[in-house]
N, C-alpha and C. Protein backbone atom coordinates (compact mmCIF):
# COMPACT_ATOMS: atom_id res chain seq x y z
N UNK A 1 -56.56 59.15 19.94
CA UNK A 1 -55.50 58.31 19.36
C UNK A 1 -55.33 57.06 20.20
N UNK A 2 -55.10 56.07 19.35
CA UNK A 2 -55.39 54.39 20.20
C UNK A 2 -53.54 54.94 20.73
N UNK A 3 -53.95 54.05 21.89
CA UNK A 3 -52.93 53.82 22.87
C UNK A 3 -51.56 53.00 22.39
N UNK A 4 -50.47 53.25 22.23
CA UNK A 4 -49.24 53.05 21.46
C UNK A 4 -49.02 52.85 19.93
N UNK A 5 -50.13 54.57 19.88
CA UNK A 5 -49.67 55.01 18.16
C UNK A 5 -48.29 55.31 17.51
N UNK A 6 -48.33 54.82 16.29
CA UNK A 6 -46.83 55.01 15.48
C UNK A 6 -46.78 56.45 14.79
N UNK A 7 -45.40 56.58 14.68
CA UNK A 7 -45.12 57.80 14.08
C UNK A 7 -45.69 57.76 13.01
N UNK A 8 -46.16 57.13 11.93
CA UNK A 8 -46.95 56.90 10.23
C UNK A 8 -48.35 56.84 10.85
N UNK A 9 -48.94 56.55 11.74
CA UNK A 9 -50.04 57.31 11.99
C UNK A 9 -50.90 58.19 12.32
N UNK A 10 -49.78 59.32 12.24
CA UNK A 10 -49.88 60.36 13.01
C UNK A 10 -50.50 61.49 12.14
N UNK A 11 -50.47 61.67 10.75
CA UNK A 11 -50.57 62.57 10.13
C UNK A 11 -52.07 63.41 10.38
N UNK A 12 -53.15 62.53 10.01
CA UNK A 12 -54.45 63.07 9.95
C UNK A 12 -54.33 63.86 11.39
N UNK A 13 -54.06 62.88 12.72
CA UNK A 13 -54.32 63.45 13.71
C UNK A 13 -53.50 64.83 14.02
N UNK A 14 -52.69 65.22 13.53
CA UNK A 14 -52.11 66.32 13.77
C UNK A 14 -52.69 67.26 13.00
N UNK A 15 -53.45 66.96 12.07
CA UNK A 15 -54.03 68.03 11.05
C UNK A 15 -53.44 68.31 9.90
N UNK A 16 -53.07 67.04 9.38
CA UNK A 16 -52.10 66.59 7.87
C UNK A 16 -51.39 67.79 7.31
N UNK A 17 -51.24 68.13 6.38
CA UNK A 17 -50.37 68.89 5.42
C UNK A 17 -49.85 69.95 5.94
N UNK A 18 -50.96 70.97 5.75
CA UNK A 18 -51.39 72.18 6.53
C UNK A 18 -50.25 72.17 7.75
N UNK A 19 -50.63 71.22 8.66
CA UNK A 19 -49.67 71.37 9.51
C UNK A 19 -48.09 70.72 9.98
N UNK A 20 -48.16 69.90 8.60
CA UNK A 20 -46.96 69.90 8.38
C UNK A 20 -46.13 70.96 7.62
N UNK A 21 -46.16 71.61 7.00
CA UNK A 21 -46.14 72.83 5.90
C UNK A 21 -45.66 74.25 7.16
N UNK A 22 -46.99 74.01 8.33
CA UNK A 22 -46.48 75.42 9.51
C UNK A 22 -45.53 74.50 10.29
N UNK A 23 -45.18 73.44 10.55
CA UNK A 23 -44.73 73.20 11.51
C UNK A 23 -42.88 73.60 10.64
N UNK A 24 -43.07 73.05 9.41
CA UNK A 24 -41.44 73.27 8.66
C UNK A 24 -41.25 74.62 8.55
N UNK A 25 -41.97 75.62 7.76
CA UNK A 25 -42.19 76.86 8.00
C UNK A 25 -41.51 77.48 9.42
N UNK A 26 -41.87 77.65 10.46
CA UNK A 26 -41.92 77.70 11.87
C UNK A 26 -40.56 78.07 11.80
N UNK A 27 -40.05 76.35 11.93
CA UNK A 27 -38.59 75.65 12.35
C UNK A 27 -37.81 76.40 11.33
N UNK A 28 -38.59 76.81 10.10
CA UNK A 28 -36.87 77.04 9.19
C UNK A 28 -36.67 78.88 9.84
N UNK A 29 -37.80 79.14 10.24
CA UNK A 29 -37.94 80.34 10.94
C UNK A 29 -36.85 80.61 11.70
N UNK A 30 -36.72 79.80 12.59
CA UNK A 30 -35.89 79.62 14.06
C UNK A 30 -34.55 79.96 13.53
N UNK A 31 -34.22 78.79 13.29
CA UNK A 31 -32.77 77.98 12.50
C UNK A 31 -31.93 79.24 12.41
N UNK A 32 -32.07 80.19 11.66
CA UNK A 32 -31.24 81.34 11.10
C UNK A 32 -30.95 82.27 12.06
N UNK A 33 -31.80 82.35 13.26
CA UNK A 33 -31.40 83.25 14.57
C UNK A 33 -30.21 82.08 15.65
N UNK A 34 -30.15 80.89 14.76
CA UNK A 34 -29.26 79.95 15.67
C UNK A 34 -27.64 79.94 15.51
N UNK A 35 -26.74 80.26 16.06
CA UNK A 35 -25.43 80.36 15.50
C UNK A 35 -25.35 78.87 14.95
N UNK A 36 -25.16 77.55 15.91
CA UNK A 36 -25.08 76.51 15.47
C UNK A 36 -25.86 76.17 14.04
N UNK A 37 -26.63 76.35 14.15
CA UNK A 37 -27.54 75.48 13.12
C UNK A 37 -27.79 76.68 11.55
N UNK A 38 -26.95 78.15 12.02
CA UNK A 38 -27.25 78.84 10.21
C UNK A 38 -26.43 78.62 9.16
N UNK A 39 -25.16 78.09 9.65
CA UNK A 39 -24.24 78.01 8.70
C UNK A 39 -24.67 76.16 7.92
N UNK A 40 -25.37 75.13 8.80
CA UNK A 40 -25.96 73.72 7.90
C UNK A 40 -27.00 74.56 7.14
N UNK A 41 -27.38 75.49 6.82
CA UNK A 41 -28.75 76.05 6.11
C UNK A 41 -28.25 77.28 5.08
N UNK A 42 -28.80 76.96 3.73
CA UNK A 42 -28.64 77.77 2.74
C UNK A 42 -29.27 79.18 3.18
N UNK A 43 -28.83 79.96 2.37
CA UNK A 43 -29.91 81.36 2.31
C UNK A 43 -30.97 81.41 1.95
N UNK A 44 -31.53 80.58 0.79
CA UNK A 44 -32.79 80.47 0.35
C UNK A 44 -33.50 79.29 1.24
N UNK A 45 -34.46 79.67 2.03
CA UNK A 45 -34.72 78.18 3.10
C UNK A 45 -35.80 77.78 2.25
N UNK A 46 -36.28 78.63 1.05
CA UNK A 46 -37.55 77.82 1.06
C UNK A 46 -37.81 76.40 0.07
N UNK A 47 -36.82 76.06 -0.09
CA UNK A 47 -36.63 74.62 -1.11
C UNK A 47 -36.53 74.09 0.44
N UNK A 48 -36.10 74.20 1.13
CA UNK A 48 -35.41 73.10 2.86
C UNK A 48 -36.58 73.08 3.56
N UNK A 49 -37.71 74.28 3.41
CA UNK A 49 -38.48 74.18 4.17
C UNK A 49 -39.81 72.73 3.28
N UNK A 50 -39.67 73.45 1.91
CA UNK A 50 -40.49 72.74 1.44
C UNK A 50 -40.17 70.67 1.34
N UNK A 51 -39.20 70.44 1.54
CA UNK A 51 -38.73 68.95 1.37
C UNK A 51 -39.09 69.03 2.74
N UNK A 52 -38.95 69.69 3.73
CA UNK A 52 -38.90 68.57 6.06
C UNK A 52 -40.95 68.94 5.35
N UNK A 53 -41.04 69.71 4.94
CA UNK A 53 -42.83 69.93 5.06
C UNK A 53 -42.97 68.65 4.31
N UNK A 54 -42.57 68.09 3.43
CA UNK A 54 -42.68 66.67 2.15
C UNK A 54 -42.30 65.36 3.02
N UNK A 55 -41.39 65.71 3.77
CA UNK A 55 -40.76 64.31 4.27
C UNK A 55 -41.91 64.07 6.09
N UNK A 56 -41.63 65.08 6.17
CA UNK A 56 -42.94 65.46 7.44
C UNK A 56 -43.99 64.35 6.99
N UNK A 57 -44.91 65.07 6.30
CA UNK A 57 -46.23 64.68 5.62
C UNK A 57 -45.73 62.95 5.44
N UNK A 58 -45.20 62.21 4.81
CA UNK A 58 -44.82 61.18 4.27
C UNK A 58 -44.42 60.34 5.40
N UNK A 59 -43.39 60.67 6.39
CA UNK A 59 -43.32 59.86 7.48
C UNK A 59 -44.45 59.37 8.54
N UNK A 60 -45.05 60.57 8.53
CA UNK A 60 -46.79 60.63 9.37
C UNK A 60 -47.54 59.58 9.04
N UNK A 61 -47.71 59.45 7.99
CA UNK A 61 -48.35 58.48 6.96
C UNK A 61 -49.02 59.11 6.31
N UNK A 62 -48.91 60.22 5.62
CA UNK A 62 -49.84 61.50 4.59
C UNK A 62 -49.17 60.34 2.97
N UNK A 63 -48.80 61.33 2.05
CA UNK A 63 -49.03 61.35 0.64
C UNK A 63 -47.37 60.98 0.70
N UNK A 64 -46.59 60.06 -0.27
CA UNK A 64 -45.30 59.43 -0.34
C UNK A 64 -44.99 61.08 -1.68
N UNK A 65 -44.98 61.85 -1.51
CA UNK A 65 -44.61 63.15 -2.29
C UNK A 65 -42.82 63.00 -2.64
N UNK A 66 -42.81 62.93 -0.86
CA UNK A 66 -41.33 63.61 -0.88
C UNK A 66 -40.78 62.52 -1.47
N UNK A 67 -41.11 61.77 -1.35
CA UNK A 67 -39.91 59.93 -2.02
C UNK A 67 -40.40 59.96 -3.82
N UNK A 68 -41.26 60.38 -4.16
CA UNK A 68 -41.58 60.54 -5.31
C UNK A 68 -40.90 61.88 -6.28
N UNK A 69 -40.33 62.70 -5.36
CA UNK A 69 -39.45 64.13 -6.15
C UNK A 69 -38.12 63.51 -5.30
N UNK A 70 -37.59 63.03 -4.56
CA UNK A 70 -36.13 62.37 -3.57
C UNK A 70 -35.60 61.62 -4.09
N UNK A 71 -36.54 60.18 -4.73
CA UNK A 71 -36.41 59.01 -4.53
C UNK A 71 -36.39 58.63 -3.17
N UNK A 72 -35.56 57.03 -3.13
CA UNK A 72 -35.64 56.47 -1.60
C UNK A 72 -34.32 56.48 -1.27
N UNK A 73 -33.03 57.50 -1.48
CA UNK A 73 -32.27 57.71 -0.58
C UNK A 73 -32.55 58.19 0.69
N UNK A 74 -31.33 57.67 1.63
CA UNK A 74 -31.61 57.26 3.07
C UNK A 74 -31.33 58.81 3.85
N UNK A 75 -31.76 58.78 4.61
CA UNK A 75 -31.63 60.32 5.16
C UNK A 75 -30.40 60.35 5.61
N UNK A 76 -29.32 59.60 5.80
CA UNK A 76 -27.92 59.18 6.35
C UNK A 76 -26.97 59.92 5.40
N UNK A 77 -27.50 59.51 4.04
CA UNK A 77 -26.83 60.08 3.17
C UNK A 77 -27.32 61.26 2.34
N UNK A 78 -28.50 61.68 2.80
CA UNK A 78 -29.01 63.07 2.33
C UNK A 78 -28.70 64.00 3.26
N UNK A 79 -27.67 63.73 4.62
CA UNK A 79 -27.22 64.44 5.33
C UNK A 79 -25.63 64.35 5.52
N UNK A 80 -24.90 63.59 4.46
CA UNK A 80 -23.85 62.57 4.85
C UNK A 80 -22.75 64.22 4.86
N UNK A 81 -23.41 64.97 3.72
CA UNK A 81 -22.44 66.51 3.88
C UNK A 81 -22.08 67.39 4.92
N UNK A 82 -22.78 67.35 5.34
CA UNK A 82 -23.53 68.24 6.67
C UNK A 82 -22.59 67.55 7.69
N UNK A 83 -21.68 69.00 8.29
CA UNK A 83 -20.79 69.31 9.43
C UNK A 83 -21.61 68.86 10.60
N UNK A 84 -22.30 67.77 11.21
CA UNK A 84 -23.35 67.93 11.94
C UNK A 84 -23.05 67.04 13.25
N UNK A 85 -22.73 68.17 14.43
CA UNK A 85 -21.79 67.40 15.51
C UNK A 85 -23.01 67.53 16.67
N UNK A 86 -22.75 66.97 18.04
CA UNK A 86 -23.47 67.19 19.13
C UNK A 86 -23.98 68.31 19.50
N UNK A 87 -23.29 69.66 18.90
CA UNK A 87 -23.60 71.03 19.24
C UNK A 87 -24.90 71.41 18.56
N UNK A 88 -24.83 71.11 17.11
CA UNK A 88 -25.70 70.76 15.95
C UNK A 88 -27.22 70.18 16.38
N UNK A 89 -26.41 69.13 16.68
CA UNK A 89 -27.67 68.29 17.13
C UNK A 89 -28.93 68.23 18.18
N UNK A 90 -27.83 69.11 19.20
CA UNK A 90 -29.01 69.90 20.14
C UNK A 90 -29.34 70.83 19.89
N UNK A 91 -28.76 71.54 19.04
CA UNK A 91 -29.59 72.68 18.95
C UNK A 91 -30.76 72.72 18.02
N UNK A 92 -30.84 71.65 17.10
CA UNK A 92 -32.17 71.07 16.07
C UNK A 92 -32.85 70.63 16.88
N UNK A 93 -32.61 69.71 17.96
CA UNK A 93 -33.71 69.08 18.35
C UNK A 93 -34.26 70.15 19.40
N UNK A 94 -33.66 70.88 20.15
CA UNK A 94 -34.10 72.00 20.87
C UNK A 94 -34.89 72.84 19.88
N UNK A 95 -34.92 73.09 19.20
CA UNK A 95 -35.65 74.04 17.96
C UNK A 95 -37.13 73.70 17.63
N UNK A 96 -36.69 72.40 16.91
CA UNK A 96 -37.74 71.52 16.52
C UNK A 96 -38.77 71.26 18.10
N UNK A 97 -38.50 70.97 19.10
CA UNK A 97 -39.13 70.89 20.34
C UNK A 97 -40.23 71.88 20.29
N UNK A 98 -39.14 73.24 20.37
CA UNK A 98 -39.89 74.44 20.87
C UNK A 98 -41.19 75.03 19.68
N UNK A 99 -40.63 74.21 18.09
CA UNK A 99 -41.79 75.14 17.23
C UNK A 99 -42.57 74.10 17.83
N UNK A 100 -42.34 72.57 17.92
CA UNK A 100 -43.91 71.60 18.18
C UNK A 100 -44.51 72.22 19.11
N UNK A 101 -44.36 72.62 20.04
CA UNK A 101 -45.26 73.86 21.05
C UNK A 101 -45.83 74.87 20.38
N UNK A 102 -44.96 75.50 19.84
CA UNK A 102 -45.75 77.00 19.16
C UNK A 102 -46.59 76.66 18.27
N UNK A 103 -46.17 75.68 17.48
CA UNK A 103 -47.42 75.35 16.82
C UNK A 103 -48.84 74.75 16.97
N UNK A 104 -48.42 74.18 18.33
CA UNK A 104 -49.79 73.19 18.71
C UNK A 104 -49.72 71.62 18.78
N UNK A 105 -48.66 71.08 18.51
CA UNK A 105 -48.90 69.60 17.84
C UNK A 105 -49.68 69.22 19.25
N UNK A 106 -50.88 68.19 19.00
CA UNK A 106 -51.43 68.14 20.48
C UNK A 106 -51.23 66.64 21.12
N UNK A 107 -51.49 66.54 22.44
CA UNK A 107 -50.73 65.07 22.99
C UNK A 107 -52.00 64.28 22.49
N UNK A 108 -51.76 62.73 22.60
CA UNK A 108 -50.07 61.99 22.98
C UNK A 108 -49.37 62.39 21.49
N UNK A 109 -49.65 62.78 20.16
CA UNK A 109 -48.46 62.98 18.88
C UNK A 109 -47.68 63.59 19.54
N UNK A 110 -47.72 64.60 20.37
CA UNK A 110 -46.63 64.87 20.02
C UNK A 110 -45.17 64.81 21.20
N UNK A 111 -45.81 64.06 21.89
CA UNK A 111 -44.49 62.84 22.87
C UNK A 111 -44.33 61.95 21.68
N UNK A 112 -45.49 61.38 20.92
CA UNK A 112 -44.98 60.01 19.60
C UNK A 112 -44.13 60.71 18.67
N UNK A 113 -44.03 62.12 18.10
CA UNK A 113 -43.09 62.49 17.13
C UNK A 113 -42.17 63.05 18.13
N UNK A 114 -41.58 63.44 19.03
CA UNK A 114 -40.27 64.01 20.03
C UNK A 114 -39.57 63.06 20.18
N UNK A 115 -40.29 61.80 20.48
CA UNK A 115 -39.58 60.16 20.70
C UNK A 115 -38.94 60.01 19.25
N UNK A 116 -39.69 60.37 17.95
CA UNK A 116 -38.88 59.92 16.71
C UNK A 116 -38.03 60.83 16.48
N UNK A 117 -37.76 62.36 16.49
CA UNK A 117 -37.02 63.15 16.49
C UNK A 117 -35.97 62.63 17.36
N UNK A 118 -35.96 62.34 18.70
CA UNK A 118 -34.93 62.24 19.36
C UNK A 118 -34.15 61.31 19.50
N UNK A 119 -34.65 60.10 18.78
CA UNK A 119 -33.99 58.44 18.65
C UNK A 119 -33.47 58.58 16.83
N UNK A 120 -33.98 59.54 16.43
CA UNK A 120 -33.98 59.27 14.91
C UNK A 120 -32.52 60.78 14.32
N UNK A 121 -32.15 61.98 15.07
CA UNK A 121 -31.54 62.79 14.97
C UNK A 121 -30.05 61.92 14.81
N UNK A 122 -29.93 61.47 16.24
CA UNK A 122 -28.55 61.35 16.70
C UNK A 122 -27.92 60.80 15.13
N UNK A 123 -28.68 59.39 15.04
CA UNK A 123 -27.80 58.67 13.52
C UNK A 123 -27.10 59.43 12.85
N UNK A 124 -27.95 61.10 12.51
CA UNK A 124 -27.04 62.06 11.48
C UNK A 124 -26.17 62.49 12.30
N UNK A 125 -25.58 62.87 12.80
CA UNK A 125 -24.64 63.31 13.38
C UNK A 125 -23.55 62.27 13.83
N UNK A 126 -22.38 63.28 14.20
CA UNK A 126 -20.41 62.81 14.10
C UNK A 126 -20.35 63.26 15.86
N UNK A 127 -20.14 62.51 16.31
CA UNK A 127 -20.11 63.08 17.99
C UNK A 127 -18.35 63.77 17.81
N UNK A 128 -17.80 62.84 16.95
CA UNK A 128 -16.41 63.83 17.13
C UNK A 128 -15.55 64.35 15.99
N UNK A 129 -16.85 65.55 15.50
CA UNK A 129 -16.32 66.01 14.68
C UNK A 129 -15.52 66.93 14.70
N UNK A 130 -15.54 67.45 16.03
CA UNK A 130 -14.90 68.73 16.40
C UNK A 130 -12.98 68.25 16.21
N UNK A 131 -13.00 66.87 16.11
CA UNK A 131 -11.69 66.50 16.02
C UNK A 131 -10.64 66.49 15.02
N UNK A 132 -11.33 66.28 14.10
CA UNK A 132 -11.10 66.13 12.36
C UNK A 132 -10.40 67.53 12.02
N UNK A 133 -10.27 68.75 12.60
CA UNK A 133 -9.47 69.67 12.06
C UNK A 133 -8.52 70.65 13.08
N UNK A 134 -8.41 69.44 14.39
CA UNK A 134 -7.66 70.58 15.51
C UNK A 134 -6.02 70.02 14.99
N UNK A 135 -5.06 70.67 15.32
CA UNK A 135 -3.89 70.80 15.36
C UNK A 135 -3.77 69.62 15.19
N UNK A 136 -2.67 69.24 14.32
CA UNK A 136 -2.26 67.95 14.68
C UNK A 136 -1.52 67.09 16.04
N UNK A 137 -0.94 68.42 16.60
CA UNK A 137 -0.66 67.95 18.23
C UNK A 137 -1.33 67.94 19.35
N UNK A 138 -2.68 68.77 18.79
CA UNK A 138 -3.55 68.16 20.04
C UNK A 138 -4.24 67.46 20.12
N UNK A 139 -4.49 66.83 18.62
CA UNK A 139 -5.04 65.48 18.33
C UNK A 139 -4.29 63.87 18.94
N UNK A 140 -2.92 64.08 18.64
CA UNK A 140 -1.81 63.45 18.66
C UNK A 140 -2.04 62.79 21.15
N UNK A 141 -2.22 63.99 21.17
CA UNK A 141 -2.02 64.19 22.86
C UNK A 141 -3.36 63.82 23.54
N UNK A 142 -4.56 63.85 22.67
CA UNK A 142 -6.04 63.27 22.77
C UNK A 142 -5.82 61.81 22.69
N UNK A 143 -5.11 61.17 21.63
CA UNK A 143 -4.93 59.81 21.31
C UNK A 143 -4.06 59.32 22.74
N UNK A 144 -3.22 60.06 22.80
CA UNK A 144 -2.18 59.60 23.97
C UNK A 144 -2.68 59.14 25.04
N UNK A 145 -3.83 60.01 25.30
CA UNK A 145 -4.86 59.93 26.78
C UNK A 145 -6.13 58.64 26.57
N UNK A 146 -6.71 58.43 24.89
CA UNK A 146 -7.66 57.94 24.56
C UNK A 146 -7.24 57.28 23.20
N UNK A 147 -6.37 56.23 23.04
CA UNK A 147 -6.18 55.17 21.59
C UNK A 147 -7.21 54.90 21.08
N UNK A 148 -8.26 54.54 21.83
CA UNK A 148 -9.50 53.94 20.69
C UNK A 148 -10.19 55.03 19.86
N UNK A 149 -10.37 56.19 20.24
CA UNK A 149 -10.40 57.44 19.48
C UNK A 149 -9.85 57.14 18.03
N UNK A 150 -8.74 56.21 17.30
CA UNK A 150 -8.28 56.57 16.58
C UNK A 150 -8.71 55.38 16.43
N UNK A 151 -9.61 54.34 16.49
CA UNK A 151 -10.28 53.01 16.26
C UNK A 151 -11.73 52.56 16.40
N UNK A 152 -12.18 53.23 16.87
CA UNK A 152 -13.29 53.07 16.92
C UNK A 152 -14.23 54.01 16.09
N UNK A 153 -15.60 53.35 15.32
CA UNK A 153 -16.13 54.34 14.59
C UNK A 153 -17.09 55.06 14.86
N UNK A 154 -17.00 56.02 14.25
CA UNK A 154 -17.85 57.52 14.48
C UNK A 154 -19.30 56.87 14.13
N UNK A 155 -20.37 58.26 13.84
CA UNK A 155 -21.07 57.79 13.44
C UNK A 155 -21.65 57.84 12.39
N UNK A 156 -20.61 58.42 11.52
CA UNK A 156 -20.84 58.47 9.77
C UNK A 156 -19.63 58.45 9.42
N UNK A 157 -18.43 58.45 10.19
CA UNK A 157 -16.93 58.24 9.81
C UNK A 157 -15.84 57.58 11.13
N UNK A 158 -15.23 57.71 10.52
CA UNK A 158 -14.07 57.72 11.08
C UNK A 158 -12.78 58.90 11.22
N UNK A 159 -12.11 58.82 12.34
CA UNK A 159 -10.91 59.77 12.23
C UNK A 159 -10.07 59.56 10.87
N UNK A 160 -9.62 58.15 10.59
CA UNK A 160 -8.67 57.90 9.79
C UNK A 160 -9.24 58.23 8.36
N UNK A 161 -10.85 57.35 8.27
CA UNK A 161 -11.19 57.79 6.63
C UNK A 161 -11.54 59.03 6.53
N UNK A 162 -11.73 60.00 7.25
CA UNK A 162 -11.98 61.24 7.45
C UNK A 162 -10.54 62.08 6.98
N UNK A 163 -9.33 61.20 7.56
CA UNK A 163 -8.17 62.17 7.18
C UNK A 163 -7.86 61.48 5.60
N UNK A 164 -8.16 59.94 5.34
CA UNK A 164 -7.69 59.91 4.17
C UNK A 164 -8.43 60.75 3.33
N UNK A 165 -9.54 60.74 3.28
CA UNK A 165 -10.17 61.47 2.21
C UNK A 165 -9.44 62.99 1.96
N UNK A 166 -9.12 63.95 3.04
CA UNK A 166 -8.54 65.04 2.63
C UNK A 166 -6.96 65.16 2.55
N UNK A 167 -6.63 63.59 2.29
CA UNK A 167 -5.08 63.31 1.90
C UNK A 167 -4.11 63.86 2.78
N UNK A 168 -4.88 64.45 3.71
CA UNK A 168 -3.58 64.90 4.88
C UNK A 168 -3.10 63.59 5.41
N UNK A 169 -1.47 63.37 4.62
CA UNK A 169 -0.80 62.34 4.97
C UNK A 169 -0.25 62.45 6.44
N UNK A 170 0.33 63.52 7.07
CA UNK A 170 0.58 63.64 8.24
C UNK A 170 -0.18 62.91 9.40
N UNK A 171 -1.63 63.22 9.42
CA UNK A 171 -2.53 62.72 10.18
C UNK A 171 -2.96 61.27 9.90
N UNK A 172 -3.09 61.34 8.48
CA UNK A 172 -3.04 58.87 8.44
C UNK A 172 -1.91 58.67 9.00
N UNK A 173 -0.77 58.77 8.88
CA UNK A 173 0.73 58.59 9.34
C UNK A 173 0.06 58.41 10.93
N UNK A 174 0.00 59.52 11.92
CA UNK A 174 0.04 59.21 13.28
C UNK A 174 -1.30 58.87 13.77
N UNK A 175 -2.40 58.62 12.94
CA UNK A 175 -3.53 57.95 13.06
C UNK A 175 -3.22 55.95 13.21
N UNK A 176 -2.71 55.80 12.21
CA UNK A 176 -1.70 54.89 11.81
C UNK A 176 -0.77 54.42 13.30
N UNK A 177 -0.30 54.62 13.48
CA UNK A 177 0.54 54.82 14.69
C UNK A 177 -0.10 54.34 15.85
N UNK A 178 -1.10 55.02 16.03
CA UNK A 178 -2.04 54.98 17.35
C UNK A 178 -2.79 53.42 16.51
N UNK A 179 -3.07 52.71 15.42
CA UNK A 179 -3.91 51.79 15.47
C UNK A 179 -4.93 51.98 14.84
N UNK A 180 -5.08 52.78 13.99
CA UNK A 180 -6.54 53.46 12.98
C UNK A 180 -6.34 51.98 12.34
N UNK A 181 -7.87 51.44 12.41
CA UNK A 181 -7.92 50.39 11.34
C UNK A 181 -8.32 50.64 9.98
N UNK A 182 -7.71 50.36 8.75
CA UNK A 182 -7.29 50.84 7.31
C UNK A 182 -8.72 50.20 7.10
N UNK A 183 -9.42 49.15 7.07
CA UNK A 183 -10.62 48.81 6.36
C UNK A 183 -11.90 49.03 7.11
N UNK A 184 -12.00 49.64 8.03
CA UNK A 184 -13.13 49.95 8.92
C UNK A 184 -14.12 50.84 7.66
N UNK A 185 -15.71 50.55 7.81
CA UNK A 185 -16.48 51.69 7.19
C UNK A 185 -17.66 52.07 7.98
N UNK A 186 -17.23 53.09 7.30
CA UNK A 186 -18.55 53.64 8.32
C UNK A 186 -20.08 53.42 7.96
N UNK A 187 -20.90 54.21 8.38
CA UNK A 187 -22.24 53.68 8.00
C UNK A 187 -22.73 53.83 6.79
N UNK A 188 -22.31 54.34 5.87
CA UNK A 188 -22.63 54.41 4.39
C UNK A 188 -21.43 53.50 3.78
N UNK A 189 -20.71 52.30 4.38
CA UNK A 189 -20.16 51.34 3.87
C UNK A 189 -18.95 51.97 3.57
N UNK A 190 -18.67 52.93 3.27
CA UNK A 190 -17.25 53.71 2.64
C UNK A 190 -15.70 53.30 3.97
N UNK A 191 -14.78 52.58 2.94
CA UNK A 191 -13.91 52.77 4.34
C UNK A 191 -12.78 53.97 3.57
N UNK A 192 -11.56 54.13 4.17
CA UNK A 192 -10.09 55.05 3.91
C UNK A 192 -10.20 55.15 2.46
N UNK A 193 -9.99 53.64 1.91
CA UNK A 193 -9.40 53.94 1.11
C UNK A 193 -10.63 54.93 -0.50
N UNK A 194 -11.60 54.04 0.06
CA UNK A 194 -12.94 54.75 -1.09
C UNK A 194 -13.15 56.46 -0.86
N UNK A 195 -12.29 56.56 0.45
CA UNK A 195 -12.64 58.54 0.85
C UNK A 195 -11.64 59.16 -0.28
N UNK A 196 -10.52 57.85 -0.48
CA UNK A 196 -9.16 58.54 -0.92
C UNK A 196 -9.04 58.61 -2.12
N UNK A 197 -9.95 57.46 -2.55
CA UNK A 197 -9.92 57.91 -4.19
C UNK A 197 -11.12 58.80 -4.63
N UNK A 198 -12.54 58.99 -3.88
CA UNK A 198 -13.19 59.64 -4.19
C UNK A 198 -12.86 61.26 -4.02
N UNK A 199 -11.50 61.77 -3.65
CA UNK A 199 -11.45 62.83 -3.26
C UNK A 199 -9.90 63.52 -4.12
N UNK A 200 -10.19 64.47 -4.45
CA UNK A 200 -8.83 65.37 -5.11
C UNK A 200 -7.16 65.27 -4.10
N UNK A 201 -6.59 64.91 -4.55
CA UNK A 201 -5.37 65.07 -3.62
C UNK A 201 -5.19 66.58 -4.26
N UNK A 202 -4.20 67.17 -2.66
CA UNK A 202 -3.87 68.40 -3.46
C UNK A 202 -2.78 68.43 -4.35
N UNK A 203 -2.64 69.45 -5.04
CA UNK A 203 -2.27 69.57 -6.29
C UNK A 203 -2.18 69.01 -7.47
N UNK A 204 -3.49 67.98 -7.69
CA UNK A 204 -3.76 67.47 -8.38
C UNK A 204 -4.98 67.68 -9.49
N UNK A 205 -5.62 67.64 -10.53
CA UNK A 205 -6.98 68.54 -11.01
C UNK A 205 -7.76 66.88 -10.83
């Protein structure tokens, strides 16, 4: 492999399909013995295994499959559901690490795909998601210690559009308070108020 190969050139040299196919296989293997990472994963893995084996192949530079059954939504928002915090996040990329070993991927690919896994993970993930459902007073006493917490944005949300969307008025109220800015959006463009109408208030159908 020429000397500062790209991740889209990687496919043949790893042994294309085939081993994209064991390498997803492998990983969806893992996943389910992981506390963190079984509850982001259905019971049936093998539709999940078969799309990372599609999107695998396609990023390498193999066959555009997966964008042809996907379309070209962004992986930002084909993950935008997904509870997927720092805990999450290491424990995928720890996973994913350990099958590229078991499987073989051989050097330099596979320092060139660990470098894209590990610059390319973080984007999906909320570093503070763990925040979005603690008490409202120990949220309240977090802000006290740390204001920009309640201003600055996540990395697929925010605290505030995060609470508007599930209409817990309590928490916009002292989000509010602390300085939550009302038009901030996050990386899929959405700010407060688009969470608030896209979402059921309670007791409402």
């Amino acid at each position: 492999m020429k000397k500062g190969a790209k991740v889209g050139e990687l496919y043949e040299k790893i042994g294309g399909m085939e081993t994209c196919r064991r390498l997803s296989e492998r990983f969806h293997q893992r996943v389910g013995a992981v506390p963190a990472l079984s509850l982001l994963f259905p019971k049936n893995l093998a539709p999940s295994t078969e799309r990372l084996a599609l999107f695998l192949a396609e990023r390498l530079g193999g066959p555009a499959e997966y964008t042809a059954r996907r379309g070209k939504t962004s992986l930002l928002c084909r993950h935008a559901h997904a509870p997927i915090g720092t805990e999450e996040l290491d424990a995928w990329l720890q996973q994913m690490f350990t099958t590229m070993d078991e499987v073989g991927i051989p050097e330099p690919a596979k320092s060139v795909l660990r470098s894209y896994f590990a610059e390319t993970a973080p984007t999906l993930s909320d570093p503070w998601i763990q925040l979005y459902n603690i008490p409202l007073g120990e949220l309240e006493a977090l802000l006290d210690l740390s204001p920009s917490r309640a201003v600055n944005l996540d990395q697929t949300s925010t605290l505030f559009a995060r609470a508007a969307g599930c209409w817990d008025e309590p928490r916009v109220a002292m989000l509010l308070k602390h300085g939550a800015e009302t038009g901030a959006r996050d990386k899929l463009g959405h700010d407060a108020l688009y969470r608030a109408a896209n979402a059921k208030a309670p007791g409402r159908e």
